[in-house]
C-alpha atoms as a PDB file:
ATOM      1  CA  UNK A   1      86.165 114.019  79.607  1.00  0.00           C
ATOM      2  CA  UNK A   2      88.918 112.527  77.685  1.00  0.00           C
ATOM      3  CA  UNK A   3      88.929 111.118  73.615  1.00  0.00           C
ATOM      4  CA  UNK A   4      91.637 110.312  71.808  1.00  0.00           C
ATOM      5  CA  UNK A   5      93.160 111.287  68.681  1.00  0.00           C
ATOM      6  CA  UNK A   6      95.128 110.172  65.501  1.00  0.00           C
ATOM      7  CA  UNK A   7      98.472 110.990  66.361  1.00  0.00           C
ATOM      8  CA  UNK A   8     100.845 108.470  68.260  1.00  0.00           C
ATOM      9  CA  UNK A   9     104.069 107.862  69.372  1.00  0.00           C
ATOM     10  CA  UNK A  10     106.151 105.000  70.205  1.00  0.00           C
ATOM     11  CA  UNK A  11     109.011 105.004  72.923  1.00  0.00           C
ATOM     12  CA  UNK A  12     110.193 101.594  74.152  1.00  0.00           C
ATOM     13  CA  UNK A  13     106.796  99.356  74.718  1.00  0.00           C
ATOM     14  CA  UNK A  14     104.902 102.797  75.806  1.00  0.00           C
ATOM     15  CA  UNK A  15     102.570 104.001  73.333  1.00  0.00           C
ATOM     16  CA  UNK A  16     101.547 107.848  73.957  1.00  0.00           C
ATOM     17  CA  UNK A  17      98.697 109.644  71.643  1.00  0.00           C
ATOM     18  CA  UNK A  18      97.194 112.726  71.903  1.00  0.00           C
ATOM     19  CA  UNK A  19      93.788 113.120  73.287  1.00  0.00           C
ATOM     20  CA  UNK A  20      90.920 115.981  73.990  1.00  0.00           C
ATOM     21  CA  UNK A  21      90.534 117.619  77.554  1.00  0.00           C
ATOM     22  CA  UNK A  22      87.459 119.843  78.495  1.00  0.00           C
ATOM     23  CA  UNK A  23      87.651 122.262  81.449  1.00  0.00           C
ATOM     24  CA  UNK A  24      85.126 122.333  83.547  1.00  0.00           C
ATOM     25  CA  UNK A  25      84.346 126.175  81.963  1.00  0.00           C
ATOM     26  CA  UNK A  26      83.399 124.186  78.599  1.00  0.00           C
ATOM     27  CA  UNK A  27      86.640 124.583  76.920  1.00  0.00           C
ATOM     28  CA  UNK A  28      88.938 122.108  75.059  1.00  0.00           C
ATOM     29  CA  UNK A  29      92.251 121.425  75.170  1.00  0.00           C
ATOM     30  CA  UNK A  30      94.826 119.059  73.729  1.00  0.00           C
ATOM     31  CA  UNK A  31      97.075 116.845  76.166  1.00  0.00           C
ATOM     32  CA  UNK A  32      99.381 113.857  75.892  1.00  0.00           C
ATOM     33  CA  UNK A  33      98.735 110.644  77.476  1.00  0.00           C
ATOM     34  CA  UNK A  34     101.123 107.933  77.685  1.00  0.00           C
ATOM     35  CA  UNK A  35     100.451 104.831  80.158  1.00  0.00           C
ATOM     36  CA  UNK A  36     102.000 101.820  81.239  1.00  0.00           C
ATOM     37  CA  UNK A  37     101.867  97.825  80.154  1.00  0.00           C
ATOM     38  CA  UNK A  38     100.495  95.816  83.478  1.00  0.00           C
ATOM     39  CA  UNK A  39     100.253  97.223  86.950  1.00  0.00           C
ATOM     40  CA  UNK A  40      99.638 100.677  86.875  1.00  0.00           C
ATOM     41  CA  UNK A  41     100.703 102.585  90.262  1.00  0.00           C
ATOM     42  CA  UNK A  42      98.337 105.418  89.984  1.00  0.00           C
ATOM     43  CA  UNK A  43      97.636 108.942  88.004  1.00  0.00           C
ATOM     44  CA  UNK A  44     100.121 111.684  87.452  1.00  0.00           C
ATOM     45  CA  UNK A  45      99.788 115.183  85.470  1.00  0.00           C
ATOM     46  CA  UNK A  46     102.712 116.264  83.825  1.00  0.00           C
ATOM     47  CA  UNK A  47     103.053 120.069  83.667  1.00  0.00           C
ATOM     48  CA  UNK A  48     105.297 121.420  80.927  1.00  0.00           C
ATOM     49  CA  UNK A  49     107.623 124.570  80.805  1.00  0.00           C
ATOM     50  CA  UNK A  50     107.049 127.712  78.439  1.00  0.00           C
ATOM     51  CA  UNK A  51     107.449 125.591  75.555  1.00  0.00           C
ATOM     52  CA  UNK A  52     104.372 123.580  74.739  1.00  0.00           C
ATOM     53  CA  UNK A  53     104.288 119.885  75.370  1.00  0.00           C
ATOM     54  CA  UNK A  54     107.154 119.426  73.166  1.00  0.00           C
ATOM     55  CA  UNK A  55     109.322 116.422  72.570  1.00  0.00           C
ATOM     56  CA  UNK A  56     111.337 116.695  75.940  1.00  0.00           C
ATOM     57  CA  UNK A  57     107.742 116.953  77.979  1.00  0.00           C
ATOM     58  CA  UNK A  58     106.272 113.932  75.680  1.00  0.00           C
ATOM     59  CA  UNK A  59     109.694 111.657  76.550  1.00  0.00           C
ATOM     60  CA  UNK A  60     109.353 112.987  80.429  1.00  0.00           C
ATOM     61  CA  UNK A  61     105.481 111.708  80.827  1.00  0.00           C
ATOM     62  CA  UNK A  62     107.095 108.368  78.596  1.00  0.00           C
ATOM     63  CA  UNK A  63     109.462 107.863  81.814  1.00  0.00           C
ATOM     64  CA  UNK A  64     106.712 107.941  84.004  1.00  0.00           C
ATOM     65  CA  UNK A  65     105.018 105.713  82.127  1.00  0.00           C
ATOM     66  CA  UNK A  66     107.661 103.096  82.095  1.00  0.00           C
ATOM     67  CA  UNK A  67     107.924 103.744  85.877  1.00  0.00           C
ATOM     68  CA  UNK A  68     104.070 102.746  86.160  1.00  0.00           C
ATOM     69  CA  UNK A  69     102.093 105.876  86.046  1.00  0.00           C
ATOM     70  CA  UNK A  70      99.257 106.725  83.687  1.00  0.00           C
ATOM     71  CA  UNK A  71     100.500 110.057  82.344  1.00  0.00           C
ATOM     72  CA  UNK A  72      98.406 113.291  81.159  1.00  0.00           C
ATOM     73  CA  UNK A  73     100.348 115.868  80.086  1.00  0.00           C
ATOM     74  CA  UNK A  74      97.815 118.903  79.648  1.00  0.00           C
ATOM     75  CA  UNK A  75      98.476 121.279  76.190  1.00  0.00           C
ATOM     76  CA  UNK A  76      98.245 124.366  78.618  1.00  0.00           C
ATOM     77  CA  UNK A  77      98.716 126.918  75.597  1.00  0.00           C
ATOM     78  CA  UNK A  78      95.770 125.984  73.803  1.00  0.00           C
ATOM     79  CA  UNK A  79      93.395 128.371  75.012  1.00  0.00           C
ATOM     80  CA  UNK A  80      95.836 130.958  73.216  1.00  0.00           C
ATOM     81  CA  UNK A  81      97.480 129.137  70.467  1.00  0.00           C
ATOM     82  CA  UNK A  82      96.722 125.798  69.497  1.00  0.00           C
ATOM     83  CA  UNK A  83      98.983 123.079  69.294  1.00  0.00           C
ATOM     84  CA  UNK A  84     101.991 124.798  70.654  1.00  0.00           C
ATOM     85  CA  UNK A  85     105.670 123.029  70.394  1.00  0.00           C
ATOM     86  CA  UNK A  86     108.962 125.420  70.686  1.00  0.00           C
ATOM     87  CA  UNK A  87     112.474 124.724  70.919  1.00  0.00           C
ATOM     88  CA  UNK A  88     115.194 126.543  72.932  1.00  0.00           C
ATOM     89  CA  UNK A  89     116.351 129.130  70.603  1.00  0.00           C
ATOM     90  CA  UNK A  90     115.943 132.516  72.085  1.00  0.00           C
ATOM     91  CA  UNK A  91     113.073 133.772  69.169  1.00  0.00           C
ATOM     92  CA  UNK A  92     111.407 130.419  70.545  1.00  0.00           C
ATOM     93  CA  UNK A  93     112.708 131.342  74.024  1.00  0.00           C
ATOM     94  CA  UNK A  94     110.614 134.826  73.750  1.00  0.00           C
ATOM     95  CA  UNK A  95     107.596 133.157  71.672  1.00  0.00           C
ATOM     96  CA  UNK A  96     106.789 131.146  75.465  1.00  0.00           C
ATOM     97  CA  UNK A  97     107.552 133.556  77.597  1.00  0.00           C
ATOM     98  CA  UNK A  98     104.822 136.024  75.259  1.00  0.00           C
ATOM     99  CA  UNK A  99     102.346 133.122  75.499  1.00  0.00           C
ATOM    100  CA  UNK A 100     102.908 132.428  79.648  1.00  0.00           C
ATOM    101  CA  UNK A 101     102.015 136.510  79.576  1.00  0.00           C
ATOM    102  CA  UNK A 102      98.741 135.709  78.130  1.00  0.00           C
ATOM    103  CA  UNK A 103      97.443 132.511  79.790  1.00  0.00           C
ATOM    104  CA  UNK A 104      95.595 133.238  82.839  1.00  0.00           C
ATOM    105  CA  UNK A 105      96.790 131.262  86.215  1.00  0.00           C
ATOM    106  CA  UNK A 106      92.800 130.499  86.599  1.00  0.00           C
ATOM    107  CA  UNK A 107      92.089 128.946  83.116  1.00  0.00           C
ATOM    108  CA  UNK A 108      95.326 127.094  83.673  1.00  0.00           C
ATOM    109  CA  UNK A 109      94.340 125.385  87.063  1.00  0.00           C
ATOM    110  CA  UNK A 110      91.164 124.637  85.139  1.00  0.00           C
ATOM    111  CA  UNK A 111      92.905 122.587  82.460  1.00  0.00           C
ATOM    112  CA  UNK A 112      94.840 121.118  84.644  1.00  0.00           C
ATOM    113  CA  UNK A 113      91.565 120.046  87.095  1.00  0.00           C
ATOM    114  CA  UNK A 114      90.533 118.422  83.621  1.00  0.00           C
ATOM    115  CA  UNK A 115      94.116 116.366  83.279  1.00  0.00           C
ATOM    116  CA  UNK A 116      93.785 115.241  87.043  1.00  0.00           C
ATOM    117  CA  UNK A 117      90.015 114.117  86.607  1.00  0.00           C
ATOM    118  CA  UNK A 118      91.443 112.279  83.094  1.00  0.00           C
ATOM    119  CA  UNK A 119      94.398 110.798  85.334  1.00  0.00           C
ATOM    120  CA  UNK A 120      92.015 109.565  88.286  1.00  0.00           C
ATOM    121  CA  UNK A 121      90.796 106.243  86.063  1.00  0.00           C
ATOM    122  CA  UNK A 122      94.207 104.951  87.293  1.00  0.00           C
ATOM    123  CA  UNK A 123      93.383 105.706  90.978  1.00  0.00           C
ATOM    124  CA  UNK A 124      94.912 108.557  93.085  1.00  0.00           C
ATOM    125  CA  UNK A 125      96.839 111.507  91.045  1.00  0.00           C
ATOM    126  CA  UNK A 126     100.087 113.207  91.794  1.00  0.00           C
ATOM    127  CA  UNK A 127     101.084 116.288  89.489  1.00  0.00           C
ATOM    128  CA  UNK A 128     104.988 117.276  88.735  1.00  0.00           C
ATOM    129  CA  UNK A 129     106.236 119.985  86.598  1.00  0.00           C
ATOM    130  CA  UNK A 130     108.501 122.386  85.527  1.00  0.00           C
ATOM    131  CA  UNK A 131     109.850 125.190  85.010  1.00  0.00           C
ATOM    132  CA  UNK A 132     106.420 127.408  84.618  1.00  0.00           C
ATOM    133  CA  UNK A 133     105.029 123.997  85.264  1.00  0.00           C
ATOM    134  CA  UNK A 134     106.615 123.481  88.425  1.00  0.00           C
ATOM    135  CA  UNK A 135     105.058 127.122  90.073  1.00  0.00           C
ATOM    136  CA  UNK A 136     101.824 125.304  88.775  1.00  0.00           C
ATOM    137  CA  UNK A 137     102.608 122.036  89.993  1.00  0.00           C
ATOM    138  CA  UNK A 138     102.784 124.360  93.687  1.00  0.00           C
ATOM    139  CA  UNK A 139      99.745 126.691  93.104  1.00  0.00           C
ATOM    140  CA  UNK A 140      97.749 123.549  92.231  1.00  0.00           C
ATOM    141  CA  UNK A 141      98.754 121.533  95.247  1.00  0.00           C
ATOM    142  CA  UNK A 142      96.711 124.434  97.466  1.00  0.00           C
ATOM    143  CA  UNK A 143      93.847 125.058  94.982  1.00  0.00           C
ATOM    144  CA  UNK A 144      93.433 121.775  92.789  1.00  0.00           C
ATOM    145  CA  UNK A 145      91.494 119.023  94.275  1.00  0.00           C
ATOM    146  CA  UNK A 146      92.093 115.560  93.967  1.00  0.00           C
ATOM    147  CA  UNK A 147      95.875 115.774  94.109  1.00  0.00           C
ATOM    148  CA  UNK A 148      97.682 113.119  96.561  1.00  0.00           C
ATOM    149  CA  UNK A 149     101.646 114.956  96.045  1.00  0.00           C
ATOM    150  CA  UNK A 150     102.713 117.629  94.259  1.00  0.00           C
ATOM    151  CA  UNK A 151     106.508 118.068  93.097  1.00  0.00           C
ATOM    152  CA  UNK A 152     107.519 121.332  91.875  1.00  0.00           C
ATOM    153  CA  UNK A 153     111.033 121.273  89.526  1.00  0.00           C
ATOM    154  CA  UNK A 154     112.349 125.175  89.558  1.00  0.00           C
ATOM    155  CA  UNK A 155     109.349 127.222  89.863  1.00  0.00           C
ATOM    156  CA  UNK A 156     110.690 131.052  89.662  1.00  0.00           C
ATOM    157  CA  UNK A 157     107.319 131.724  90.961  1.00  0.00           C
ATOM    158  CA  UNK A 158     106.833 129.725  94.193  1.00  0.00           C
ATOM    159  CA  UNK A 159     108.258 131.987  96.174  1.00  0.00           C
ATOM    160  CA  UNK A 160     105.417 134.410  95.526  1.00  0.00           C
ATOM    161  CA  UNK A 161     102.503 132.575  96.357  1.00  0.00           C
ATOM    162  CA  UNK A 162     103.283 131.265  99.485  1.00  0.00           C
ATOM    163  CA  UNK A 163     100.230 132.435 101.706  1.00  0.00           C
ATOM    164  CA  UNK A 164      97.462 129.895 101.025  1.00  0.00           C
ATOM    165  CA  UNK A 165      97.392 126.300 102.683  1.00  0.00           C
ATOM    166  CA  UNK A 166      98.644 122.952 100.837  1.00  0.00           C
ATOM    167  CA  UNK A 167      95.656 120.475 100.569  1.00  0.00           C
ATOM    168  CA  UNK A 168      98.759 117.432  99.898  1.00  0.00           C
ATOM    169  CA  UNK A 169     102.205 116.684 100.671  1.00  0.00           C
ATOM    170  CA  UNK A 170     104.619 118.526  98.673  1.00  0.00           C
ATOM    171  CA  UNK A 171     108.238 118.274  97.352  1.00  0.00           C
ATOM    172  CA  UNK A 172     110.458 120.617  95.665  1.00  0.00           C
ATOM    173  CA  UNK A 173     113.619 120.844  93.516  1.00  0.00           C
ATOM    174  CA  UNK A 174     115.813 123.886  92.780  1.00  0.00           C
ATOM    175  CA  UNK A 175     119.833 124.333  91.564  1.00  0.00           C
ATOM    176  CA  UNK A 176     121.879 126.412  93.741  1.00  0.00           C
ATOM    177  CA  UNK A 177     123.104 128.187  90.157  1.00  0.00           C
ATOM    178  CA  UNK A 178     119.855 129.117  89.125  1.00  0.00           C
ATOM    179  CA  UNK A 179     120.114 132.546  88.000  1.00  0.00           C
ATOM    180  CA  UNK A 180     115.706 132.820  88.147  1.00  0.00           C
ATOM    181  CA  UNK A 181     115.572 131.985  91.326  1.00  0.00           C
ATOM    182  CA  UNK A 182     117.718 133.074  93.907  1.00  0.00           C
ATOM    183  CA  UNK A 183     118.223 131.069  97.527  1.00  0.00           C
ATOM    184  CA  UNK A 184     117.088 133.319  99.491  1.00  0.00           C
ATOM    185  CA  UNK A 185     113.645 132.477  97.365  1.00  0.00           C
ATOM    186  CA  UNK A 186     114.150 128.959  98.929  1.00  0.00           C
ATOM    187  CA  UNK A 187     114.710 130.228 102.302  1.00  0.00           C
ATOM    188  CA  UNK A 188     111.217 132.014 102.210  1.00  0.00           C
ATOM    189  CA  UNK A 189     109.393 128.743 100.782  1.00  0.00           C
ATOM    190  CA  UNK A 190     111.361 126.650 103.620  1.00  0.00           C
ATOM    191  CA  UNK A 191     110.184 129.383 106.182  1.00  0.00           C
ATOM    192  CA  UNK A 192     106.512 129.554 105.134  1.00  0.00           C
ATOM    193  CA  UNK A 193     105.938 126.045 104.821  1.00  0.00           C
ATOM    194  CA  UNK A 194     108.667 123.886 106.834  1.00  0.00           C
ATOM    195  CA  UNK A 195     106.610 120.484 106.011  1.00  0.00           C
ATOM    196  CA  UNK A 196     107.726 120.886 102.283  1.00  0.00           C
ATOM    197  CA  UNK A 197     110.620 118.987 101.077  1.00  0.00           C
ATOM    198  CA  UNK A 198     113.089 120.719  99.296  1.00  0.00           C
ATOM    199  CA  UNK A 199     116.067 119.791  97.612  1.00  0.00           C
ATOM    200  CA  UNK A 200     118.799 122.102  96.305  1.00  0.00           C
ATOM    201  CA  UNK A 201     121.346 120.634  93.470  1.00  0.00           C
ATOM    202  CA  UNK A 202     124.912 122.145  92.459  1.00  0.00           C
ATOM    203  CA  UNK A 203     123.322 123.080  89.195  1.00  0.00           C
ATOM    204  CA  UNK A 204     121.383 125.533  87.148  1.00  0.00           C
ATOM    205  CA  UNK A 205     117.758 126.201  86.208  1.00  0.00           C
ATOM    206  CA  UNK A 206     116.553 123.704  83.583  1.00  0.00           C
ATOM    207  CA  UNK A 207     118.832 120.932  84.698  1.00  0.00           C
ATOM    208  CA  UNK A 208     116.351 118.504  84.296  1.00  0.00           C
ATOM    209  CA  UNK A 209     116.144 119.258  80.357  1.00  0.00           C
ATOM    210  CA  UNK A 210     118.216 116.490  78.448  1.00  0.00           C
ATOM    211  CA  UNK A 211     117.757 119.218  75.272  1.00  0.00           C
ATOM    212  CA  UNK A 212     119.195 122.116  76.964  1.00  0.00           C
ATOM    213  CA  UNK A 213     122.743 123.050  77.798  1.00  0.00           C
ATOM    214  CA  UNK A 214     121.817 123.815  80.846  1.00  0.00           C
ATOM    215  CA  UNK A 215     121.475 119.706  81.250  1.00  0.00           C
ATOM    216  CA  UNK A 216     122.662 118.092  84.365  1.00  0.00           C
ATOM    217  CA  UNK A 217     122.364 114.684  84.589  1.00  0.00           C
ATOM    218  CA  UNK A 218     123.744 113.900  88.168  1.00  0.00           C
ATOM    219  CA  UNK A 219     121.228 116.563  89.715  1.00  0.00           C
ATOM    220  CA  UNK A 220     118.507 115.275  86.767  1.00  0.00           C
ATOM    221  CA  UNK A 221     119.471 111.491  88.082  1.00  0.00           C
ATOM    222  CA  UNK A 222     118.735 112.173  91.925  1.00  0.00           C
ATOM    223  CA  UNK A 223     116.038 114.702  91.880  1.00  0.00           C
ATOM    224  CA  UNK A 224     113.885 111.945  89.409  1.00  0.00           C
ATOM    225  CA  UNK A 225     114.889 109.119  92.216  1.00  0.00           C
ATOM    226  CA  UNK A 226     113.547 111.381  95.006  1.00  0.00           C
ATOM    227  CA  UNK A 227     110.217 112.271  92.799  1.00  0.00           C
ATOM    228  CA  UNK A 228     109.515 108.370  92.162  1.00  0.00           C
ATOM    229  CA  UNK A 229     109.911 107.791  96.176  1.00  0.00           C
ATOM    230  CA  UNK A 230     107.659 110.641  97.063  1.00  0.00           C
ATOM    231  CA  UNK A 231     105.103 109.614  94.563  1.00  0.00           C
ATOM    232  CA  UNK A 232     105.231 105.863  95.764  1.00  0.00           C
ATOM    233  CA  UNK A 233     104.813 107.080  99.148  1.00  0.00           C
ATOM    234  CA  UNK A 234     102.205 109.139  98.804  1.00  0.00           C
ATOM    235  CA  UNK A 235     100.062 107.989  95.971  1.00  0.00           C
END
């Protein structure tokens, strides 16, 4: 179940607000839901990094919008602290990675069931994320039903949960610079599951970020073209 709340924003002629999520275990959470004027192509989560569904994850489900999806964008920290935005200062940078360390993978798939259910009024659901997000984005295209594609941006922690079997197609993104997550990581995703698309940039982790140094909008540019294709393929 899904209700919304006060708060709004306003990008362009997409109008996001913040709405209530509950789990199947009983538990609410916050999420962000932003969704298109006229034809609407289908659902999509939105899974955010280590730093709360901040500004950069609210303007990311806003260009999915405008590209035709109804958006959910699940508040995935709110079974530990409420609310959560950081930035990309390094006390902030340490605040995320200290709330990651105490939200459990299971509750997590569980909030994000409730975002996909929420996302299904618009027909069939594809999840991307990044980051933290994108190892979710993965995990949840083998243990999340209802998903038709999952795209994973940077997921450090693909590469160690690659035994179980993908219930829908699945595409990947990763910079060759990526200090997190080294190639040979890549290699062992490619190896376990060669249906998988993957896609390897000149450029570092994060370089889908428009707020972070780390910022590359050539890699940003063609890995988003690719994602829209795959989506309009497959949901």
């Amino acid at each position: 179940m899904a209700r919304p709340l006060i708060r709004r924003f306003m990008i362009g002629n997409i109008m996001g607000h913040s709405i209530q999520l509950t789990a199947k275990d009983g538990v609410e959470i916050g999420a962000y839901e932003s969704a298109p004027e006229g034809t609407v192509r289908g659902g999509l989560v939105v899974v955010q990094e280590i730093f709360g569904v901040n500004h950069h994850i609210r303007d990311v489900a806003d260009d999915f919008a405008h590209a035709g999806y109804h958006v959910i964008a699940p508040a995935l920290f709110d079974r530990v602290a409420r609310d959560t935005e950081l930035g990309y200062d390094t006390d902030d940078v340490e605040k995320g990675v200290a709330l990651r360390a105490r939200t459990q993978l299971d509750a997590a798939l569980l909030d994000i069931g409730a975002a996909v259910g929420a996302a299904a009024q618009a027909g069939r659901v594809g999840i991307v994320g990044y980051c933290w997000g994108g190892t979710l984005a993965y995990a949840c295209a083998a243990r999340v039903e209802g998903l038709a594609a999952a795209v994973g941006y940077y997921g450090s922690g693909i590469a160690g949960m690659l035994s179980g079997q993908l219930l829908c197609p699945v595409m990947l993104h990763f910079g060759d610079q990526d200090k997190s997550i080294p190639l040979t990581d890549v290699e062992k995703i490619r190896r376990a599951h060669p249906d998988v698309a993957i896609h390897i940039y000149p450029a570092g982790h994060a370089f889908n970020n428009t707020e972070r140094p780390s910022y590359n909008p050539a890699a940003a540019d063609l890995a988003r073209q690719r994602t829209l294709e795959f989506f309009a393929e497959h949901i």
